[in-house]
C-alpha atoms as a PDB file:
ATOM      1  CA  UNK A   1       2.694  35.081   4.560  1.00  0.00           C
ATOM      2  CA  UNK A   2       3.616  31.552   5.375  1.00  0.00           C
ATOM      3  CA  UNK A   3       1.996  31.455   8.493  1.00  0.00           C
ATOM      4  CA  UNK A   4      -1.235  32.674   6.414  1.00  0.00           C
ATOM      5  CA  UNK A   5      -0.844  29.711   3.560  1.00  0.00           C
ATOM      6  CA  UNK A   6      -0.182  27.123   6.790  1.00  0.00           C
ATOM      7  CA  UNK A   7      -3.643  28.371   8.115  1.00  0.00           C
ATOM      8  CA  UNK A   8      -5.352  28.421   5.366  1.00  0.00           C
ATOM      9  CA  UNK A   9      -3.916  24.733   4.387  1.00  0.00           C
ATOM     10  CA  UNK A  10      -4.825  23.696   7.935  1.00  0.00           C
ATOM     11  CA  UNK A  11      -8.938  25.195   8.011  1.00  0.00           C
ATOM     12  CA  UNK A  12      -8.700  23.444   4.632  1.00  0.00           C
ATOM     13  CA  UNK A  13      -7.823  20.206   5.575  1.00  0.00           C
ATOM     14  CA  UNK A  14      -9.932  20.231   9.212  1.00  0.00           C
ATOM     15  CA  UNK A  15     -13.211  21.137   6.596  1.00  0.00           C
ATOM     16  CA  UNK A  16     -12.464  18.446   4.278  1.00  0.00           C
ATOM     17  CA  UNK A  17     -12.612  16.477   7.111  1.00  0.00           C
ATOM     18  CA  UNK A  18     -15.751  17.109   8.394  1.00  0.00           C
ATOM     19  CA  UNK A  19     -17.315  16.455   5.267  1.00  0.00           C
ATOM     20  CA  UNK A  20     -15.695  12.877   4.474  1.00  0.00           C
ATOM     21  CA  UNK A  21     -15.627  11.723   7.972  1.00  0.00           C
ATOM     22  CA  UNK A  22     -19.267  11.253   8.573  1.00  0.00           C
ATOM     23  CA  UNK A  23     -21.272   7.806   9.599  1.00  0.00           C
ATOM     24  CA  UNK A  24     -23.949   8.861   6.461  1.00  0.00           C
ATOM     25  CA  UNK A  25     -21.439   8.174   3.500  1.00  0.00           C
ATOM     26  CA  UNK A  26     -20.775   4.978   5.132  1.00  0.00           C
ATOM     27  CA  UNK A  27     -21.821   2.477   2.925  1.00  0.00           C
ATOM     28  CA  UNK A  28     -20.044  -0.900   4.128  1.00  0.00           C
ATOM     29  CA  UNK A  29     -20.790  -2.570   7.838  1.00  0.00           C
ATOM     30  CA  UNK A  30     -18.061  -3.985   9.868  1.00  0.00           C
ATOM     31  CA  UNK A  31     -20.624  -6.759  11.297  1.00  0.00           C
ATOM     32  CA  UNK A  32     -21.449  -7.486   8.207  1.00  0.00           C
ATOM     33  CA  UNK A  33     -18.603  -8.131   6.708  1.00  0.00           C
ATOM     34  CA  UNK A  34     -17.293 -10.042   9.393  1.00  0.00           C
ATOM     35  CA  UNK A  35     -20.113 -12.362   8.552  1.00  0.00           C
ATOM     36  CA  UNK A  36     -19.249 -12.435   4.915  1.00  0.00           C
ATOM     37  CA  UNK A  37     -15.877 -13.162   6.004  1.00  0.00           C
ATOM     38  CA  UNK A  38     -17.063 -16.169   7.811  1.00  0.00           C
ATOM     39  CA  UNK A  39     -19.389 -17.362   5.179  1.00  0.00           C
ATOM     40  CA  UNK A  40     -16.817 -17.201   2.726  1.00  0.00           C
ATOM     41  CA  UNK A  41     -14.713 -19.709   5.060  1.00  0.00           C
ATOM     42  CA  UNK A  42     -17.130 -22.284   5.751  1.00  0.00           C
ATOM     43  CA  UNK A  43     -18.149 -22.394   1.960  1.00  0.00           C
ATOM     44  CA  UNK A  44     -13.763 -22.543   0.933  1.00  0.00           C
ATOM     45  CA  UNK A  45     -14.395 -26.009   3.724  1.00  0.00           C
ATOM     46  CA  UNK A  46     -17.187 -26.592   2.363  1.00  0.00           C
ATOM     47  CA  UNK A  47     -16.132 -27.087  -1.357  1.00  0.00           C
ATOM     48  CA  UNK A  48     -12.799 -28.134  -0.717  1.00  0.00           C
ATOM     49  CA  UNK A  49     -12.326 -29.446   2.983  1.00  0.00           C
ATOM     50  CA  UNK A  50     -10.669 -28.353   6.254  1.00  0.00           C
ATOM     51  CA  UNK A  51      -7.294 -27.671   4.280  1.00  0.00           C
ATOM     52  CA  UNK A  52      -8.898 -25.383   1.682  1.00  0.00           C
ATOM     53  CA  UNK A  53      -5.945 -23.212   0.415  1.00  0.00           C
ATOM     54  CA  UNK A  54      -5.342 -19.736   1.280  1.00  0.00           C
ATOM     55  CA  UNK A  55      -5.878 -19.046  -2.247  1.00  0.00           C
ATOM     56  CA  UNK A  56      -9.455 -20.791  -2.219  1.00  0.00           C
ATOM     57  CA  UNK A  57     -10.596 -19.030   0.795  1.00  0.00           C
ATOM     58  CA  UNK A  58      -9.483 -15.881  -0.157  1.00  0.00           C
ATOM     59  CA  UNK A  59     -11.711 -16.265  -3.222  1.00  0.00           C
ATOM     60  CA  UNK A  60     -14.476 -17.211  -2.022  1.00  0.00           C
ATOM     61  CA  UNK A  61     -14.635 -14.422   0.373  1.00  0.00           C
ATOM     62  CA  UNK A  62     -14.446 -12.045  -2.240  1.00  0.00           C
ATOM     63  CA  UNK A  63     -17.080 -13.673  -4.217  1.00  0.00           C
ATOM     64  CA  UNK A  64     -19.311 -13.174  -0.880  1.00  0.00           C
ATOM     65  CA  UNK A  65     -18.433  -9.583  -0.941  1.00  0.00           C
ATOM     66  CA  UNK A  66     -19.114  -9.036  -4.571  1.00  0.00           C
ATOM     67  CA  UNK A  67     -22.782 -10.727  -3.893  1.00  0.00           C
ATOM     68  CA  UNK A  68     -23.780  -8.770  -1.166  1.00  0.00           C
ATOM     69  CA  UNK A  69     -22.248  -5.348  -2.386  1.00  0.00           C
ATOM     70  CA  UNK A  70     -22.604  -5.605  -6.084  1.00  0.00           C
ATOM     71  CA  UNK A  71     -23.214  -1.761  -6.775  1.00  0.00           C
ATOM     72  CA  UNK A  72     -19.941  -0.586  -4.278  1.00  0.00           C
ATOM     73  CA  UNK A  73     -17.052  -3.065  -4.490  1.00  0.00           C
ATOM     74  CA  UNK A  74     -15.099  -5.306  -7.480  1.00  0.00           C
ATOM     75  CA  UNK A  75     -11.998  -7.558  -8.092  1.00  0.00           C
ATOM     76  CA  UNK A  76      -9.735  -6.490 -10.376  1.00  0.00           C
ATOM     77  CA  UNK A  77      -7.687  -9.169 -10.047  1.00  0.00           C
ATOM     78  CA  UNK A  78      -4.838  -6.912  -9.243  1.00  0.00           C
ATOM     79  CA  UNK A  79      -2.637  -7.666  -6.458  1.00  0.00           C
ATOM     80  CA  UNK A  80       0.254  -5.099  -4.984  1.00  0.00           C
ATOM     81  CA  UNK A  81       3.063  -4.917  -2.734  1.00  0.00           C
ATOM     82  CA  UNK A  82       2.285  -2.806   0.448  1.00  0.00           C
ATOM     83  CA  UNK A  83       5.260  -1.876   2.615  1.00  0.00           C
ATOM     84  CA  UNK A  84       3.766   0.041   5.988  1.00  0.00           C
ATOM     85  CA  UNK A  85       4.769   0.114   9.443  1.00  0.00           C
ATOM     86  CA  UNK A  86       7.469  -1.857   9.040  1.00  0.00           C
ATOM     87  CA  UNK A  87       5.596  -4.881   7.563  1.00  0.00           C
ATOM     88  CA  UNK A  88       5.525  -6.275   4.126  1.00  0.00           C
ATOM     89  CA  UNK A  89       2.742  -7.918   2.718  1.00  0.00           C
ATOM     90  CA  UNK A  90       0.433  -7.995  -0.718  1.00  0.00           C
ATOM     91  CA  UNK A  91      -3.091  -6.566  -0.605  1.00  0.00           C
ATOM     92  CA  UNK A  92      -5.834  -6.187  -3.261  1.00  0.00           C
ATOM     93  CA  UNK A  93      -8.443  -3.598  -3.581  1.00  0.00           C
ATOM     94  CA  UNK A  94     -12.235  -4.377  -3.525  1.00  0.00           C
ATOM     95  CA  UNK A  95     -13.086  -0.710  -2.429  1.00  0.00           C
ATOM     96  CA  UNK A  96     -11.882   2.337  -2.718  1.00  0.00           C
ATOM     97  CA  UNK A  97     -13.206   6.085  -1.424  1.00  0.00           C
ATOM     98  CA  UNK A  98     -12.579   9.167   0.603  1.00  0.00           C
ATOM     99  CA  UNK A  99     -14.862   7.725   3.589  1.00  0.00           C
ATOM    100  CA  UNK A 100     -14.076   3.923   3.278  1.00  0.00           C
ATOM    101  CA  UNK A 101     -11.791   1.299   1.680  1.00  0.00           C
ATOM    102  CA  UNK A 102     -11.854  -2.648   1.860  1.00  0.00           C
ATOM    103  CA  UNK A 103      -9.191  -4.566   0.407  1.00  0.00           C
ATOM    104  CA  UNK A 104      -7.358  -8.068   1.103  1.00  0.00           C
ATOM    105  CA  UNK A 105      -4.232  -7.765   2.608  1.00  0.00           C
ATOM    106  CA  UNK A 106      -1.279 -10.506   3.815  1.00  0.00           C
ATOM    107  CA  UNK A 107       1.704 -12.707   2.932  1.00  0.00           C
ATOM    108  CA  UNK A 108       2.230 -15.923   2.054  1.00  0.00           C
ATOM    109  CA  UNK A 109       5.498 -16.026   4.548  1.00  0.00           C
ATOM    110  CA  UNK A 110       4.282 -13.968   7.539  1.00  0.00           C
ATOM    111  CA  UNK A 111       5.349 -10.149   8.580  1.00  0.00           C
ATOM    112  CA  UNK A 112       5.199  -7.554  11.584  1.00  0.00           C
ATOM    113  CA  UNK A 113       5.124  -4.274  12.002  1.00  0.00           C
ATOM    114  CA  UNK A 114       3.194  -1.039  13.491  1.00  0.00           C
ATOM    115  CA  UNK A 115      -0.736  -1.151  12.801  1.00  0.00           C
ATOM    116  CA  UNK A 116      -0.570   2.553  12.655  1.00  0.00           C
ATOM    117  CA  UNK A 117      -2.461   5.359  14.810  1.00  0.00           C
ATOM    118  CA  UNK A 118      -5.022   6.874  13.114  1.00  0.00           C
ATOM    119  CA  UNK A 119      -6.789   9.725  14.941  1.00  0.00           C
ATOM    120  CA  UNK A 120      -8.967  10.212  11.978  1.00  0.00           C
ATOM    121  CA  UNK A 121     -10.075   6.036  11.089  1.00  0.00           C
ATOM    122  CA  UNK A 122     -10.820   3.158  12.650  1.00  0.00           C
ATOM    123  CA  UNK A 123      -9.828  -0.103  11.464  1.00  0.00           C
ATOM    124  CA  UNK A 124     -11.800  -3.672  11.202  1.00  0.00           C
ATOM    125  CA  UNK A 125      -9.174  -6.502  10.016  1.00  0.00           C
ATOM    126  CA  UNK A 126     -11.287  -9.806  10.048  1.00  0.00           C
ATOM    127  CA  UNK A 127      -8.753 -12.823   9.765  1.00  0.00           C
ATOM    128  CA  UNK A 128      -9.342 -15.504   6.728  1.00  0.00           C
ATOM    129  CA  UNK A 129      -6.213 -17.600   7.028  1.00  0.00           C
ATOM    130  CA  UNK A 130      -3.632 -18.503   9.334  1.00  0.00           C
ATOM    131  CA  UNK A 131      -3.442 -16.124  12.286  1.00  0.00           C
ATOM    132  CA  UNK A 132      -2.555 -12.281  13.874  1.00  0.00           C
ATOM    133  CA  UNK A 133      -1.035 -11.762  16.621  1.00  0.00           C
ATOM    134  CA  UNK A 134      -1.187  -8.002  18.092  1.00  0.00           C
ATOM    135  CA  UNK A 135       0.002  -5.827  21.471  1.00  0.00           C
ATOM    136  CA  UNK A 136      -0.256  -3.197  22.918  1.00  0.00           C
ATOM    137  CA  UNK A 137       2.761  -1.490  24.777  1.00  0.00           C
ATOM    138  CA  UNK A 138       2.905  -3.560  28.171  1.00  0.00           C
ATOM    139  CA  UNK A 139       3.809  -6.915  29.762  1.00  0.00           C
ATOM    140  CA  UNK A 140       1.299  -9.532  28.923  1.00  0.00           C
ATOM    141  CA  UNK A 141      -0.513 -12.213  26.923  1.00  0.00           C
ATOM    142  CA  UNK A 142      -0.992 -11.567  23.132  1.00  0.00           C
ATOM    143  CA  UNK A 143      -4.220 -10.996  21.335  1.00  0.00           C
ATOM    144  CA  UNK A 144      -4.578 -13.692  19.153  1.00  0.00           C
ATOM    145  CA  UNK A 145      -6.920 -13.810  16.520  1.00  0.00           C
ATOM    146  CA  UNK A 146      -8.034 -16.410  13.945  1.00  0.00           C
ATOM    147  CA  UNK A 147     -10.229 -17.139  11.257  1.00  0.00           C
ATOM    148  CA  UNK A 148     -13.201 -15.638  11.851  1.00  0.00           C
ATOM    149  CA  UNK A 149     -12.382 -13.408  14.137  1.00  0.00           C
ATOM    150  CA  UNK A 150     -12.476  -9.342  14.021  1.00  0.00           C
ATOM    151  CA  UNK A 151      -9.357  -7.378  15.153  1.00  0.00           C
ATOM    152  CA  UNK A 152     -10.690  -3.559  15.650  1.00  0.00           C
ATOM    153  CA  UNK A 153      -8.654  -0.752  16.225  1.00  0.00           C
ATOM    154  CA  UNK A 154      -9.919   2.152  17.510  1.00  0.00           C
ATOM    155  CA  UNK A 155      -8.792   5.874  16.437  1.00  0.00           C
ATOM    156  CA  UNK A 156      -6.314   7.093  18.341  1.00  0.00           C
ATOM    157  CA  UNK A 157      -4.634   3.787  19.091  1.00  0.00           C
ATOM    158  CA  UNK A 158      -1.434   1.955  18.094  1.00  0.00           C
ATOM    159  CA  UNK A 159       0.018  -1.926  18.640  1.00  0.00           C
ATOM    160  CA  UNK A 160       2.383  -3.804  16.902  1.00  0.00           C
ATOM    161  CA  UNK A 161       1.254  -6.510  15.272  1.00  0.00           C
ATOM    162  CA  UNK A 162       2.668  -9.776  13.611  1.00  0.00           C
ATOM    163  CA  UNK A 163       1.575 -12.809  11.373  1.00  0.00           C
ATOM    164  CA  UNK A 164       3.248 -15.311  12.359  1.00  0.00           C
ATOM    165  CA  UNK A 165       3.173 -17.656   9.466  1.00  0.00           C
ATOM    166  CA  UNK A 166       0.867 -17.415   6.288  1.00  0.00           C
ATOM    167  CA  UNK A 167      -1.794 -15.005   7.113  1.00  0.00           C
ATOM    168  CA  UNK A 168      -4.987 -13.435   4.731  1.00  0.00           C
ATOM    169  CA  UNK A 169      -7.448 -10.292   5.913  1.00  0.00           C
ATOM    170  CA  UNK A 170     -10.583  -8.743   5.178  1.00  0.00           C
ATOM    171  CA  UNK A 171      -9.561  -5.512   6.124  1.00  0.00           C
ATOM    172  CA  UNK A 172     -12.143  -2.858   6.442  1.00  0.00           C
ATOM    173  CA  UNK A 173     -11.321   1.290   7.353  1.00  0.00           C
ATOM    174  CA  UNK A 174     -13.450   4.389   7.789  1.00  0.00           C
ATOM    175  CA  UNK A 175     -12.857   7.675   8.530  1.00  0.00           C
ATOM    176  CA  UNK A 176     -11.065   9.599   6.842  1.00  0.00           C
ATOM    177  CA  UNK A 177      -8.743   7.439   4.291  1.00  0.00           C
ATOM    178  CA  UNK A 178      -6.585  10.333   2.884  1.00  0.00           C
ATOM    179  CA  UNK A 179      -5.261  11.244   6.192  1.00  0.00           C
ATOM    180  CA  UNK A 180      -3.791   7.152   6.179  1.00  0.00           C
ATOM    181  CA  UNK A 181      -2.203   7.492   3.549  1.00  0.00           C
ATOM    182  CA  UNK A 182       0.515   8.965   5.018  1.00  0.00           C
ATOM    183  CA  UNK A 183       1.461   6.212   7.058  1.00  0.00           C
ATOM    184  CA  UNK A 184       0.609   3.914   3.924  1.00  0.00           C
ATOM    185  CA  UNK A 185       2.917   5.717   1.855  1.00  0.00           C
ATOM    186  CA  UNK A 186       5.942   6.472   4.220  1.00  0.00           C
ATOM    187  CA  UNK A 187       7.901   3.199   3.669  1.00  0.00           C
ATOM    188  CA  UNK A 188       7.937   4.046   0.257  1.00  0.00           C
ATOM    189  CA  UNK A 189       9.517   7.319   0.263  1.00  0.00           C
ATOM    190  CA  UNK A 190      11.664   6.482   3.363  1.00  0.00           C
ATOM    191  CA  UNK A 191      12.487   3.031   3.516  1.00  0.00           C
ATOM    192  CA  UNK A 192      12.063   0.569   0.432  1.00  0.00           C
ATOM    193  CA  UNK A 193      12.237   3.534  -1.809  1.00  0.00           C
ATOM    194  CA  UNK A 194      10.306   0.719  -4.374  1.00  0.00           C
ATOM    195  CA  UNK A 195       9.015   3.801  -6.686  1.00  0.00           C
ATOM    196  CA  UNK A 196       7.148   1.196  -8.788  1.00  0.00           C
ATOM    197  CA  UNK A 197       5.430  -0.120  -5.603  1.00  0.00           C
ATOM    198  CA  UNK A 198       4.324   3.849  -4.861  1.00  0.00           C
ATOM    199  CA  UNK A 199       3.339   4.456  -8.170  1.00  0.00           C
ATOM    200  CA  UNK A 200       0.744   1.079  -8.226  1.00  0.00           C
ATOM    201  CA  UNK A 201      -0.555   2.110  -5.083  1.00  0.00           C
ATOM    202  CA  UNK A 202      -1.077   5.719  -5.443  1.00  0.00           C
ATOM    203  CA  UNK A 203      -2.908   4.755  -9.066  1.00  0.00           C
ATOM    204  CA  UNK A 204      -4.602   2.041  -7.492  1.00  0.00           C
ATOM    205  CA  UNK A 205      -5.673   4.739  -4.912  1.00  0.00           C
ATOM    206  CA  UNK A 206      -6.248   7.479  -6.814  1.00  0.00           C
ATOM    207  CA  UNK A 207      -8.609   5.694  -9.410  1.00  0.00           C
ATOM    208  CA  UNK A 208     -10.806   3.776  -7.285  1.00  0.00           C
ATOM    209  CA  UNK A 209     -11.226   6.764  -5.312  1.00  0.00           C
ATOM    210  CA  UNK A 210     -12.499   8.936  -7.955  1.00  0.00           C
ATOM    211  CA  UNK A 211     -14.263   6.622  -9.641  1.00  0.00           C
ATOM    212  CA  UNK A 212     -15.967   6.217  -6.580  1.00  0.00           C
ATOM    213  CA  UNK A 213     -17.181  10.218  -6.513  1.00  0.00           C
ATOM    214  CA  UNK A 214     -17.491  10.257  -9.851  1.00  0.00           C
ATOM    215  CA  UNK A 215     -20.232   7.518  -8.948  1.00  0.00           C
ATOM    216  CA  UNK A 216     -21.282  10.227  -5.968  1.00  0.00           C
ATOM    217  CA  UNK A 217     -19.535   7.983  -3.146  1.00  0.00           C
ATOM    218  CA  UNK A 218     -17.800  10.480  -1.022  1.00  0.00           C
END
């Protein structure tokens, strides 16, 4: 009987699957964004010179988000703690569904941890402030990557990763986001055990998600 309920759990989960992970309920562009993402820099230097603020530059990226996808993302204005991997760091939603999510993630202080594998995602972090610094397991130079620049990580593929000092993303995922949230989650339960933190994210989550179906955006 157990066996019956783990197979029928498992074709379950592998047709769910099928149905979110597909390029046609895609509705955000990686390029694209890492355009917006450079837009919204020049414009913080722009406005308010070479040493523009974290702060600044973070908002005006999301303001260039906002203008070019009016009818799929929005800022709240709510920021949360996110403990994965290891690392520590404050993020804030601007999209939320089964298929895709873009938020702003970072610290003020720096962090490191796993990225995650996902065999089920793909992940486009586009750096705003500061810098990332990422490996994979062997003896070599560091990928560095600065403002402006796109780190992508492919399915199926893990580094550790690190942020030296201050550090602000555009980070963009698609796939299929349920199956991250394990590894998003997992601190949580295992480590910080910050049931606040859980509960913020899992609402944050939860809501933007449906809202998002409700809105028919798988």
């Amino acid at each position: 009987m157990k066996c019956l309920v783990l197979l029928v759990i498992a074709v379950v989960a592998v047709a769910l699957s099928l149905v979110i992970d597909r390029p046609e309920n895609w509705v955000l562009d990686p390029k694209t964004l890492k355009v917006i993402a450079n837009s919204g820099i020049e414009a913080a230097h722009a406005k308010h010179g070479l040493n523009a603020t974290a702060e600044q530059v973070v908002e005006s990226v999301i303001q260039e988000v906002i203008k070019t996808y009016p009818l799929h993302t929005s800022y709240s204005g709510r920021w949360l703690w996110n403990n994965a991997g290891g690392a520590m760091g404050s993020m804030t939603v601007l999209h939320s569904s089964f298929s895709e999510y873009l938020i702003i993630f970072g610290s003020s202080l720096g962090t490191e941890g796993h990225t995650g594998r996902y065999h089920w995602a793909e992940d486009f972090f586009t750096i705003l402030y500061g810098e990332q610094w990422a490996s994979l397991p062997r003896v070599g130079e560091a990928e560095v990557y600065k403002p402006g620049d796109q780190h992508y990580l492919p399915r199926h593929t893990a580094k550790q990763y690190r942020m030296p000092n201050a550090c602000w993303a555009l980070e963009y995922a698609r796939g299929n986001i349920p199956s991250m949230l394990f590894f998003g989650l997992a601190d949580g339960f295992t480590s910080t055990l910050d049931v606040v933190t859980l509960f913020h994210t899992i609402r944050e989550g939860a809501w933007n998600m449906l809202h998002s179906a409700i809105l028919g955006k798988i």
